[in-house]
Protein backbone atom coordinates (compact mmCIF):
# COMPACT_ATOMS: atom_id res chain seq x y z
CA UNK A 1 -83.86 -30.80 -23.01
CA UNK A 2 -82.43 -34.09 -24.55
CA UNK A 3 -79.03 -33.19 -23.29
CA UNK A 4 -78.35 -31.69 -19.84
CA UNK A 5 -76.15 -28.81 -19.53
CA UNK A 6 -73.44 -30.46 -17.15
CA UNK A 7 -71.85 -31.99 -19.55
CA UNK A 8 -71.03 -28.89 -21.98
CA UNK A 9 -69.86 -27.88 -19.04
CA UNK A 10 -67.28 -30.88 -18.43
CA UNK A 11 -66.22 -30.09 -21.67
CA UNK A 12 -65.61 -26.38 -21.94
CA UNK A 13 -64.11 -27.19 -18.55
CA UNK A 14 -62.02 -30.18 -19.61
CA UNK A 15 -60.82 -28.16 -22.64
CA UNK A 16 -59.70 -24.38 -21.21
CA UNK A 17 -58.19 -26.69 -18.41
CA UNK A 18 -55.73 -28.54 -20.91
CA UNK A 19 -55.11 -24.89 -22.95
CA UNK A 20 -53.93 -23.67 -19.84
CA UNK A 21 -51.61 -26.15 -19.30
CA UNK A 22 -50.44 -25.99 -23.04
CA UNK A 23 -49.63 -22.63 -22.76
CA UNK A 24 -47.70 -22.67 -20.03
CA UNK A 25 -45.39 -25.42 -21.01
CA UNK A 26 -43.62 -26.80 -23.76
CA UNK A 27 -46.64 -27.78 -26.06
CA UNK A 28 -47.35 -24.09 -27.41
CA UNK A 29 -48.30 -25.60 -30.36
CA UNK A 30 -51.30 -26.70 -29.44
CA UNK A 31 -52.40 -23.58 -27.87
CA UNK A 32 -54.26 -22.72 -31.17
CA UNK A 33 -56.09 -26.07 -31.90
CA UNK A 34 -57.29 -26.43 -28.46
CA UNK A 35 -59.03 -22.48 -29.02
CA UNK A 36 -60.84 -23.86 -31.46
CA UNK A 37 -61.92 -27.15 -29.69
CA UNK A 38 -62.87 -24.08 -26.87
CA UNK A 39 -65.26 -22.47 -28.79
CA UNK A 40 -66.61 -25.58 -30.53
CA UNK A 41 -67.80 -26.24 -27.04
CA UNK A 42 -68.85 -23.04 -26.76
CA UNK A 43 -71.20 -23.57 -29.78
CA UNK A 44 -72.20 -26.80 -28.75
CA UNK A 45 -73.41 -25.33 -25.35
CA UNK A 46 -75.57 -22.85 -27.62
CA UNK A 47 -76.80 -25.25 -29.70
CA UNK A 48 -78.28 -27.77 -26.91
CA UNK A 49 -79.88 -24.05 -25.14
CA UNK A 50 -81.33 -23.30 -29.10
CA UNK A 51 -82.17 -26.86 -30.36
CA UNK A 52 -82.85 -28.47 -26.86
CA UNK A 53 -84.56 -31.19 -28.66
CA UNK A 54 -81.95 -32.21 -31.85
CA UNK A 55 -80.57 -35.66 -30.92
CA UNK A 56 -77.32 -35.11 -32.99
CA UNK A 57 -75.70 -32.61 -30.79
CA UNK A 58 -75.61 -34.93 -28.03
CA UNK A 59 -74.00 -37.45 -29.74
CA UNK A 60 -71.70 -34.89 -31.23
CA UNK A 61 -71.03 -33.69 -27.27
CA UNK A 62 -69.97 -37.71 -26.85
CA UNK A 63 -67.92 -38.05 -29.37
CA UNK A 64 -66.07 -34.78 -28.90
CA UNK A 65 -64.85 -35.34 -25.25
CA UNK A 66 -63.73 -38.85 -25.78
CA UNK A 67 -61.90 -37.22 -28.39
CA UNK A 68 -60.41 -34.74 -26.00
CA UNK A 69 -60.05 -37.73 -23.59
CA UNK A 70 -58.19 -39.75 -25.96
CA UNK A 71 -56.23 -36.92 -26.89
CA UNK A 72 -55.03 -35.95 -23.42
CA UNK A 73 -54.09 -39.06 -22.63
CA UNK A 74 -52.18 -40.52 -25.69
CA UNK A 75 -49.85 -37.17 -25.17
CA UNK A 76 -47.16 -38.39 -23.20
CA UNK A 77 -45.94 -34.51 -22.33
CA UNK A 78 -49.64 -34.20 -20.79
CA UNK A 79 -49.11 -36.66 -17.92
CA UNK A 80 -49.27 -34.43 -15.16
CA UNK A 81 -53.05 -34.12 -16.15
CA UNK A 82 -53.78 -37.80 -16.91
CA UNK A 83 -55.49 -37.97 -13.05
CA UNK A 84 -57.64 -34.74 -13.80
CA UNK A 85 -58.73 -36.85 -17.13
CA UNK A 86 -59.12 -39.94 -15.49
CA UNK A 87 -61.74 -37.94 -13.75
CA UNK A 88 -63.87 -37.29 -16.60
CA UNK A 89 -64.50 -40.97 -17.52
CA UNK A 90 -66.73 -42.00 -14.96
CA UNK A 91 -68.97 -39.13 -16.03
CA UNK A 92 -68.52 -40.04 -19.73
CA UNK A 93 -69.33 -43.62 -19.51
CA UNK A 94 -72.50 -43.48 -17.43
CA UNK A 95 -73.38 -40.41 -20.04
CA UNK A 96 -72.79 -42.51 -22.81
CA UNK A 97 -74.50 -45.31 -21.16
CA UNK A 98 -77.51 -43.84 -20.13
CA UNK A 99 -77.85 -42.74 -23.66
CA UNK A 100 -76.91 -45.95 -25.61
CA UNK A 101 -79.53 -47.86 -23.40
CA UNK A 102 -82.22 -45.31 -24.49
CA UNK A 103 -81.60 -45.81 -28.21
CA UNK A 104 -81.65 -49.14 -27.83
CA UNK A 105 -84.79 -49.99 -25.47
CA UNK A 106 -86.52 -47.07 -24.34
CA UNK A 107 -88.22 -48.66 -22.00
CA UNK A 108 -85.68 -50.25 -19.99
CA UNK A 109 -84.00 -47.00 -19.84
CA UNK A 110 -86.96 -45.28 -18.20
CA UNK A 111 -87.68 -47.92 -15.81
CA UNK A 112 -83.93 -47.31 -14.40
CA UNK A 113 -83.54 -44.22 -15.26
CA UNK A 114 -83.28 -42.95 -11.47
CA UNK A 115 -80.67 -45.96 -11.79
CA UNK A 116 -78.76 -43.76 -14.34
CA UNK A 117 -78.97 -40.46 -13.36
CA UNK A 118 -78.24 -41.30 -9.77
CA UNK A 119 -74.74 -42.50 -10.90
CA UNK A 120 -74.30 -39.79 -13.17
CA UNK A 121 -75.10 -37.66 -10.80
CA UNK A 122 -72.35 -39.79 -8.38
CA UNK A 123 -69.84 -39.44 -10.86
CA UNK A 124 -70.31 -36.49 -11.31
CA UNK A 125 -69.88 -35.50 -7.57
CA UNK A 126 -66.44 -37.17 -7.55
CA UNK A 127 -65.64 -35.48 -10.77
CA UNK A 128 -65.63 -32.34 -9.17
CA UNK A 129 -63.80 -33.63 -6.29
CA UNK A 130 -60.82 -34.95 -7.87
CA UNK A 131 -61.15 -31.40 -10.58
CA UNK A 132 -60.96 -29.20 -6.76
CA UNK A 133 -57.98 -31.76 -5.90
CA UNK A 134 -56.16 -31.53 -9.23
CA UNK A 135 -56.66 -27.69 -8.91
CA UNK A 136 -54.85 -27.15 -5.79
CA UNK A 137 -52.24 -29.34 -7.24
CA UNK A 138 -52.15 -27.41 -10.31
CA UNK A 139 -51.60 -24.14 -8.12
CA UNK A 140 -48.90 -25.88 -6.00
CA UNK A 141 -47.14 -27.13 -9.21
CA UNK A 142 -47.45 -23.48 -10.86
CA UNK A 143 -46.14 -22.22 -7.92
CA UNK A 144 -43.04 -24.27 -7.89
CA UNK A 145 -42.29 -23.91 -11.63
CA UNK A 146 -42.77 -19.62 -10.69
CA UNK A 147 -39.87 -20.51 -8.13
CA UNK A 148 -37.97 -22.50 -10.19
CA UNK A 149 -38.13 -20.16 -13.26
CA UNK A 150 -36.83 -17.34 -10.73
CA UNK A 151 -34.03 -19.42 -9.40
CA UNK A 152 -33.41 -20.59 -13.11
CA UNK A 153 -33.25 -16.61 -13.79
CA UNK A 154 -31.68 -15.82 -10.70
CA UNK A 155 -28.76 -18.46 -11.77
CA UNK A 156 -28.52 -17.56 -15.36
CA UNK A 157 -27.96 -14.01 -13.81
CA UNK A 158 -25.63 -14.98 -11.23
CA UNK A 159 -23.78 -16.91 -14.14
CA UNK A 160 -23.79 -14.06 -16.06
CA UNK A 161 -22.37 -11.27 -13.07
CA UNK A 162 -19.77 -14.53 -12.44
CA UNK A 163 -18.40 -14.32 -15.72
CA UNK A 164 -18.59 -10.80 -15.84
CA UNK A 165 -16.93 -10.64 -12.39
CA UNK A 166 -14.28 -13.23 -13.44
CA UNK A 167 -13.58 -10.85 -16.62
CA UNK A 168 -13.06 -8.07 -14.57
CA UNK A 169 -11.01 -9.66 -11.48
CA UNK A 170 -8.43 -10.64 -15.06
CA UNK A 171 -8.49 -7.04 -15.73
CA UNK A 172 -7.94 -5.45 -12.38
CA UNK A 173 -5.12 -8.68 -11.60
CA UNK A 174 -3.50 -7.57 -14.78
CA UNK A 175 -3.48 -3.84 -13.72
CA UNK A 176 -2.06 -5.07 -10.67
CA UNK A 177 0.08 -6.93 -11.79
CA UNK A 178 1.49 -4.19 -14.06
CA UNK A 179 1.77 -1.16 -11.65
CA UNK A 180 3.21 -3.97 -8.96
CA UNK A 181 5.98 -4.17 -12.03
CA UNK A 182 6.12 -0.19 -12.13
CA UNK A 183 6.84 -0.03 -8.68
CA UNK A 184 9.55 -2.73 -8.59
CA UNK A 185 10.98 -0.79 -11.53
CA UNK A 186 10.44 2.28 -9.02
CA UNK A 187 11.75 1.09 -5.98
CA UNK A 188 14.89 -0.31 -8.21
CA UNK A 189 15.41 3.28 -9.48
CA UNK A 190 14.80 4.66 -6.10
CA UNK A 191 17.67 2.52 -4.51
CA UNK A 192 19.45 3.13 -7.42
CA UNK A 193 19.25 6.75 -6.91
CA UNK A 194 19.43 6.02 -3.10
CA UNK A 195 22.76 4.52 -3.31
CA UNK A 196 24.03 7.32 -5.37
CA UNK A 197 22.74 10.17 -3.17
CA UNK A 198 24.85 8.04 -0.12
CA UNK A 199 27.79 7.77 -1.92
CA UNK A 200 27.47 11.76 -2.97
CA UNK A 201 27.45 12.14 0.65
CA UNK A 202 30.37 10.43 1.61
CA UNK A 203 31.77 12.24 -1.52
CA UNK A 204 30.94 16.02 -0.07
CA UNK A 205 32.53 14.20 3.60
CA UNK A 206 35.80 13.36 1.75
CA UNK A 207 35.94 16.85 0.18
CA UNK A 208 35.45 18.34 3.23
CA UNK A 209 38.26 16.24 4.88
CA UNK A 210 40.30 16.52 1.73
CA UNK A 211 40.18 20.68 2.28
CA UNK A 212 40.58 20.56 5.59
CA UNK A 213 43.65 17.77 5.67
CA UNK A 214 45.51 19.87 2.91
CA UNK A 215 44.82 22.83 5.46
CA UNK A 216 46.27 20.96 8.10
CA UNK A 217 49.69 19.81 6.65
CA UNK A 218 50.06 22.98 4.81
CA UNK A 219 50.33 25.12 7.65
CA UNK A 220 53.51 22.87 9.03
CA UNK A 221 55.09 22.50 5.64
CA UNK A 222 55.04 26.19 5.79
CA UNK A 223 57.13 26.36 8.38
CA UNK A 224 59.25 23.56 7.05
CA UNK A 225 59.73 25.68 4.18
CA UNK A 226 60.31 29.40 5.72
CA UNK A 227 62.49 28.11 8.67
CA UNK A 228 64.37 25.86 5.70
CA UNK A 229 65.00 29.64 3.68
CA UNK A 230 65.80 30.73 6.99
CA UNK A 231 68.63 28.78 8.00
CA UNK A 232 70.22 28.25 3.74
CA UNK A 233 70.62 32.22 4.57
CA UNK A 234 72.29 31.76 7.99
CA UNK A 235 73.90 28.76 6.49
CA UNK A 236 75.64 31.62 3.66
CA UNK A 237 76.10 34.09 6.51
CA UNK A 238 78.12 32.05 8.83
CA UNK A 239 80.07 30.96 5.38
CA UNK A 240 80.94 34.78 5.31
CA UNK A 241 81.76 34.70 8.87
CA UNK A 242 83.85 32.13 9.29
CA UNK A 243 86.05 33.55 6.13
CA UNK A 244 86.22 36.56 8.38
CA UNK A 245 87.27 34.67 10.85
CA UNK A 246 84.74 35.74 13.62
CA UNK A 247 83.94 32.61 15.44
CA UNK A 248 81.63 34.59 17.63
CA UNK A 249 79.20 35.51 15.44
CA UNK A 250 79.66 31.96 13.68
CA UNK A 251 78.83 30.16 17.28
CA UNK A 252 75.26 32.52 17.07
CA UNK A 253 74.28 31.20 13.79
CA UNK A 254 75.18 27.71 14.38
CA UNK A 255 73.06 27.97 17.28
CA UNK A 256 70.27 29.36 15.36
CA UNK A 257 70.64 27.12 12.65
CA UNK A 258 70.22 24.29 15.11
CA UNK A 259 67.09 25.92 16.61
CA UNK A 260 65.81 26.42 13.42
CA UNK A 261 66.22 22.38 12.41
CA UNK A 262 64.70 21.64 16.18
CA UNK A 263 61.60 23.48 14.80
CA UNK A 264 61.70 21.94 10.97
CA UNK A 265 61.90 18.47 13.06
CA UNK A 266 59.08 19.61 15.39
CA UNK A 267 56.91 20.79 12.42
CA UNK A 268 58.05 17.27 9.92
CA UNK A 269 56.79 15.33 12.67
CA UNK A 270 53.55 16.93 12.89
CA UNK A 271 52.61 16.70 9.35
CA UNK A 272 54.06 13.04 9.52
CA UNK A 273 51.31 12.49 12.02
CA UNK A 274 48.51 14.01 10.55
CA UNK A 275 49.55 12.16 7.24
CA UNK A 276 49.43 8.95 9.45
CA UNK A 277 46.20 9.72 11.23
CA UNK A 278 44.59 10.47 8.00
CA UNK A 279 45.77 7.14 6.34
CA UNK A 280 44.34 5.45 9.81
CA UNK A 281 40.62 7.08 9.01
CA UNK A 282 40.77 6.61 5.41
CA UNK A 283 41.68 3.12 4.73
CA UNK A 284 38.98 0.54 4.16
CA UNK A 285 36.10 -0.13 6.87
CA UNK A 286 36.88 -3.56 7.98
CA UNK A 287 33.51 -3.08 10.22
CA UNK A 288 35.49 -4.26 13.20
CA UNK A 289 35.26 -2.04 16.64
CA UNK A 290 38.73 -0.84 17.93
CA UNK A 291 39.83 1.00 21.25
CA UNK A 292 39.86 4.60 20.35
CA UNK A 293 40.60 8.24 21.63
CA UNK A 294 37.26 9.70 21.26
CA UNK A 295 38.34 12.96 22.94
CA UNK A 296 41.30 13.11 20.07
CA UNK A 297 38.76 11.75 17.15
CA UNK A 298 36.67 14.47 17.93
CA UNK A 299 39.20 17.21 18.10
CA UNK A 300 40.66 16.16 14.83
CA UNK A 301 37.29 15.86 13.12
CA UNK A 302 36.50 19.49 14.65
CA UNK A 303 39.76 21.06 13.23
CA UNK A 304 39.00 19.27 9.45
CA UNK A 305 35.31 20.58 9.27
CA UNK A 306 36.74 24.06 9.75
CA UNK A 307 39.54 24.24 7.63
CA UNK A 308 37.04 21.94 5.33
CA UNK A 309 34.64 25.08 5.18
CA UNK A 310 37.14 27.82 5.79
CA UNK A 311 38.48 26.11 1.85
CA UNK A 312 34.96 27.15 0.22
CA UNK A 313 34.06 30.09 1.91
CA UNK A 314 37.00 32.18 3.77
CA UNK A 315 34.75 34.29 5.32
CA UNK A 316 33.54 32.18 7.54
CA UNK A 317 34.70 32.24 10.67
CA UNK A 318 33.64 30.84 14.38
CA UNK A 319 34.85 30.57 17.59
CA UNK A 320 35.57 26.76 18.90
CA UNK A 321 35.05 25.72 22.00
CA UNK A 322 35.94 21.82 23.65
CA UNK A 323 35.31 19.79 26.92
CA UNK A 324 36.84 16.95 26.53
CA UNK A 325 36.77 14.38 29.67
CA UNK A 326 40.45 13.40 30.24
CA UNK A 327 39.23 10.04 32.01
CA UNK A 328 37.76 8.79 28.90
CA UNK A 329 40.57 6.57 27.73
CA UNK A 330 39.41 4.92 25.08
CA UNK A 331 35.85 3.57 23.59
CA UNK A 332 35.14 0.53 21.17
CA UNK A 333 33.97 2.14 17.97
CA UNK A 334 34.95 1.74 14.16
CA UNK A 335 36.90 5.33 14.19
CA UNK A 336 36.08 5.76 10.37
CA UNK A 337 32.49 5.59 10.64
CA UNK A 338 32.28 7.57 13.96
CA UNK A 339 34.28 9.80 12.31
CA UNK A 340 32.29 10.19 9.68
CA UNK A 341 29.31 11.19 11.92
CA UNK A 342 30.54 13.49 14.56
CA UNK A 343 31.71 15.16 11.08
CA UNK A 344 28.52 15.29 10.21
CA UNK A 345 27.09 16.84 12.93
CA UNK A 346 30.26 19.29 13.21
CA UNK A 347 29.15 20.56 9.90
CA UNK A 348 25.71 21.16 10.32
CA UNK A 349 26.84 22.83 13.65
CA UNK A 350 28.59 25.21 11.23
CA UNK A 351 26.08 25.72 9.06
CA UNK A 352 23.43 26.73 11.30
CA UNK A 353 26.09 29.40 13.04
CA UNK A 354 27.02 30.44 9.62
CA UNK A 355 23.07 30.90 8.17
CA UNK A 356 22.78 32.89 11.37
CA UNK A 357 25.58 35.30 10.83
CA UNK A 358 24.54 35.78 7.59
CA UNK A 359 21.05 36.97 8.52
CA UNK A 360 21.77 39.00 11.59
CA UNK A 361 24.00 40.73 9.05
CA UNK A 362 21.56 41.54 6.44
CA UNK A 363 18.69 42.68 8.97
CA UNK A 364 21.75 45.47 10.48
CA UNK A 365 22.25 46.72 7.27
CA UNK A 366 18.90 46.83 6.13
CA UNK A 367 17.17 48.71 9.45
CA UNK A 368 20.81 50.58 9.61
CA UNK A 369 20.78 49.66 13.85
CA UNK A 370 23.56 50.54 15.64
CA UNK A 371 24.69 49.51 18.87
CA UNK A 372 23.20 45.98 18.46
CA UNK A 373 25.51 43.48 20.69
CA UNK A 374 27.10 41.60 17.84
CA UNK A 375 26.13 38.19 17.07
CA UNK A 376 29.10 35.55 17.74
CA UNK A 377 28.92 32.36 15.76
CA UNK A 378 29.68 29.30 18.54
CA UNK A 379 30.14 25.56 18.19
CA UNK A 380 31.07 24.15 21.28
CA UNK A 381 32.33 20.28 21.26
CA UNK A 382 32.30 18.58 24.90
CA UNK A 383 32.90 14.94 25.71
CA UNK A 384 31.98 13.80 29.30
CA UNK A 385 30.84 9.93 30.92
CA UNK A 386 27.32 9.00 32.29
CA UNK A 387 28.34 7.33 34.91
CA UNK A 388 26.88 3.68 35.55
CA UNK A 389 23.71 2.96 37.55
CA UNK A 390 22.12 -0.16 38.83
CA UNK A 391 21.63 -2.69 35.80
CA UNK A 392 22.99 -0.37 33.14
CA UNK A 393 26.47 -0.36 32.29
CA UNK A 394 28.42 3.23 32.01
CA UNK A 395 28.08 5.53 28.40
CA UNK A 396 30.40 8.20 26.52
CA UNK A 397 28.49 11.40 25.42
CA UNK A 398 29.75 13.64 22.81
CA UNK A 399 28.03 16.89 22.17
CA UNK A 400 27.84 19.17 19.56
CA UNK A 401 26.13 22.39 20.19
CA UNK A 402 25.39 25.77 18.63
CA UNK A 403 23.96 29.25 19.00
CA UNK A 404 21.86 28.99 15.76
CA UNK A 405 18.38 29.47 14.59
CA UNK A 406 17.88 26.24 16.36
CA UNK A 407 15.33 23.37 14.34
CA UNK A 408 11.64 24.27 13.74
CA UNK A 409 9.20 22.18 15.91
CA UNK A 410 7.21 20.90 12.98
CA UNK A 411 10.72 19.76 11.61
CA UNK A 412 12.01 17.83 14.57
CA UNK A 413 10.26 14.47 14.08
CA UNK A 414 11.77 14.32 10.65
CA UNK A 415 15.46 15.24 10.74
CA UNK A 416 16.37 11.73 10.77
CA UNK A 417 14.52 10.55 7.77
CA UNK A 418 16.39 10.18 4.71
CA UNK A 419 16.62 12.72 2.35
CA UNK A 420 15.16 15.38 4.30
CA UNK A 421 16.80 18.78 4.56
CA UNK A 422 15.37 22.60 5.97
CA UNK A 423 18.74 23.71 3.74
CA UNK A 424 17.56 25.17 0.29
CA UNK A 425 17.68 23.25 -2.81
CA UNK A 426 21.46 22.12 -4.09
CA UNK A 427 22.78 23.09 -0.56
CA UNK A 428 22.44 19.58 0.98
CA UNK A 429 21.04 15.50 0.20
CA UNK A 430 19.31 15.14 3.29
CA UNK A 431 21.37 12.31 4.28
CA UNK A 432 23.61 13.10 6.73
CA UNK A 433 21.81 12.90 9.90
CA UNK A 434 20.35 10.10 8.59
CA UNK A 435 23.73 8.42 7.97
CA UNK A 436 24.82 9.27 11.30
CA UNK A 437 21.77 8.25 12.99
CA UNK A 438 22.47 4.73 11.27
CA UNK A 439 25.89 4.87 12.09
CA UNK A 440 25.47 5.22 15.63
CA UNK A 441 22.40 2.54 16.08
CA UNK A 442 25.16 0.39 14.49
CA UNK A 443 27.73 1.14 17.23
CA UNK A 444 24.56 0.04 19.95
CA UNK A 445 24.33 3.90 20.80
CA UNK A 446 21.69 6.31 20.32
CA UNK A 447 21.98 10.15 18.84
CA UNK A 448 19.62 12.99 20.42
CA UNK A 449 18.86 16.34 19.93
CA UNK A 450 18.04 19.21 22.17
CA UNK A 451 17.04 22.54 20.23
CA UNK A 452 15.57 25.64 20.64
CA UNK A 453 13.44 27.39 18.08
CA UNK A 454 15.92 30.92 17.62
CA UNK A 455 18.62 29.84 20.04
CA UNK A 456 20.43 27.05 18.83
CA UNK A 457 20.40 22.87 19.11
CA UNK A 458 22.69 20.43 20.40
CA UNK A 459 22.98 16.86 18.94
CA UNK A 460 24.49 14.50 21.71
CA UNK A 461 26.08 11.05 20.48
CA UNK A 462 25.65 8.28 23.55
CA UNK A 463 27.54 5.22 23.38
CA UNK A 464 27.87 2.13 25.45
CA UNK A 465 31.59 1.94 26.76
């Protein structure tokens, strides 16, 4: 053959390595041209195995890959494959060289000809070399634009889920934002509400008070007002008598007149007090402690809770019963507020008794038993001292206790909080243990409860002296 093989093979190899690269990078566009410069190669291999002895394709062969070499390197976006061309030329110019020198004197050429093919052959060699180098470099590179294409897709899709994530942190803050608005609107309502329940509260106190304060100086202005009819008719009698002229019987009704006023004083005085008292407790909380009877504060407190309920409902009915500790002078409290809660705690004392009654009542009637002992509604109210001990100054304890149904265990750790109740809806707020349980953590104190489930509870008040 006039033309070896090895270089059809440069070419084809030159050629599908440089559509490789096109296709993988920006030059796409000459992915189509260099197919065709493929299988021109292609055909030239076939010719040279056909026509082994046609001069033309060899210089066809020549012409094309300096063409391809030319090519490759004038394209500046080809660079990274200038050293695999660079590789080529050796081969080409001892080719060509070999080949001009045989056209020209034939028999120069085959007296070196070893000369010629050994460096072909040479150049050949280190063609394949620097093509095994390139290659690894090739995979390398490839390699490296595989990572980078993931990390350029793995940042375009963190970019994306960023801006997506950014969109929906806006959404969810403005969500936030609005039910943290709802709830401040809540909460404002709920205090609103809050504040109204308390002062409902102290309302249903004062009514109680009121009820039980009219009670209270009624029952001496009725005296007042019978022993006043009393002695107008003695007054008319001992008129008559003294007409008469009996000073006997005149004497006995100016005595009895003058017993009569000694008991109108007696009775003046003690609505004069309890008007006094009353104006005491009810004028405005200056928050400041005073000494004060607690033995007589809770006496009076007792009698206006009863004749309080005894105003709404008059047949209820209890029996009383006090302890008070006559060496408790006096104890540093604001009397109105105390007041308030022992008055509290009075009522619910009443209450319970009451609900009881009521039910032992209905369960007679209904199972029609007879010779039951009868059930005796009991609020006892009992004062004492706790005497001091070593690093803890002395305390006042006022107790309220009754025979009720006592408080349910699964209720107990709640009858503090606000706005709980175990009294059916309508019949209470919920805030007056609460109230009083504030009232006395004000005063430094604490308030306790002893119950038992069927039996009855006691609520004991313990303040610092």
């Amino acid at each position: 053959m006039s033309l070896s093989v090895a270089p059809l093979v440069v070419s084809l190899i030159v050629t599908n390595r440089i559509r490789k690269y096109v296709r993988t990078s920006i030059l796409k566009h000459w992915e189509q041209p260099l197919k065709y410069a493929l299988f021109l190669s292609v055909m030239l291999f076939a010719a040279e195995v056909i026509f082994s002895e046609t001069e033309v394709i060899k210089w066809v062969w020549h012409a094309y890959l300096i063409a391809i070499i030319v090519f490759a390197l004038k394209q500046d976006e080809l660079r990274l494959l200038r050293m695999f061309i660079v590789a080529f030329i050796p081969f080409e110019l001892f080719s060509l060289l070999g080949d001009l020198t045989q056209l020209i004197n034939d028999s120069f050429f085959k007296d070196h000809e070893n000369y010629f093919n050994n460096a072909t052959g040479f150049s050949f060699f280190w063609m394949a070399a620097i093509l095994y180098s390139q290659n690894r470099q090739f995979k390398a590179a490839e390699k490296e634009r595989i990572k980078r294409q993931h990390e350029d897709e793995l940042n375009r899709a963190i970019a994306i889920r960023k801006v997506e994530l950014e969109v929906l942190v806006a959404e969810r803050t403005s969500e936030l934002t609005e039910q943290k608005e709802e709830l401040e609107n809540a909460l404002d309502e709920l205090r609103a509400t809050q504040t109204q329940l308390i002062q409902s509260e102290k309302m249903a106190s004062l009514g109680e008070l009121t009820a039980g304060i009219a009670h209270e100086i009624q029952n001496p202005l009725n005296f007042v007002n019978n022993f006043s009819e009393v002695n107008a008719e003695l007054i008319e009698e001992m008129q008559e008598e003294i007409e008469k002229g009996n000073m006997d019987e005149v004497k006995a009704l100016a005595k009895d007149i003058a017993d009569n006023e000694q008991k109108i004083k007696h009775h003046g005085k003690r609505a004069d007090a309890i008007v006094k008292g009353m104006l005491q407790h009810s004028r405005s909380n200056s928050g400041i402690k005073e000494p004060t009877n607690i033995n007589a504060l809770a006496d009076e407190y007792l009698r206006l809770a009863y004749h309080g309920l005894r105003a709404k409902d008059k047949s209820f009915n209890v029996t009383m019963e006090t302890h008070f500790d006559k060496s408790i002078i006096s104890v540093n409290i604001i009397p109105q507020d105390m007041g308030r809660a022992i008055l509290n705690l009075i009522t619910n004392a009443f209450y319970a008794v009451n609900e009881k009654n009521k039910l032992q009542r209905d369960i007679e009637r209904s199972e029609n038993r007879q010779g039951l002992p009868p059930y005796q509604p009991t609020v006892s109210l009992r004062t004492s001292r706790i005497s001091p001990t070593k690093g803890v100054a002395g305390k006042v304890k006022i107790s309220v206790r009754d025979n009720g149904n006592g408080i349910p265990q699964n209720a107990l750790d709640k009858i503090f909080q606000p706005f709980f109740t175990t009294k059916p809806t309508g019949e209470g707020t919920g805030l007056g243990l609460s109230l009083s349980y504030d009232i006395v953590k004000a005063h430094g104190g604490e308030l306790k409860v002893d119950t038992n489930e069927g039996q009855g509870a006691e609520f004991s008040i313990i303040l610092p002296v």
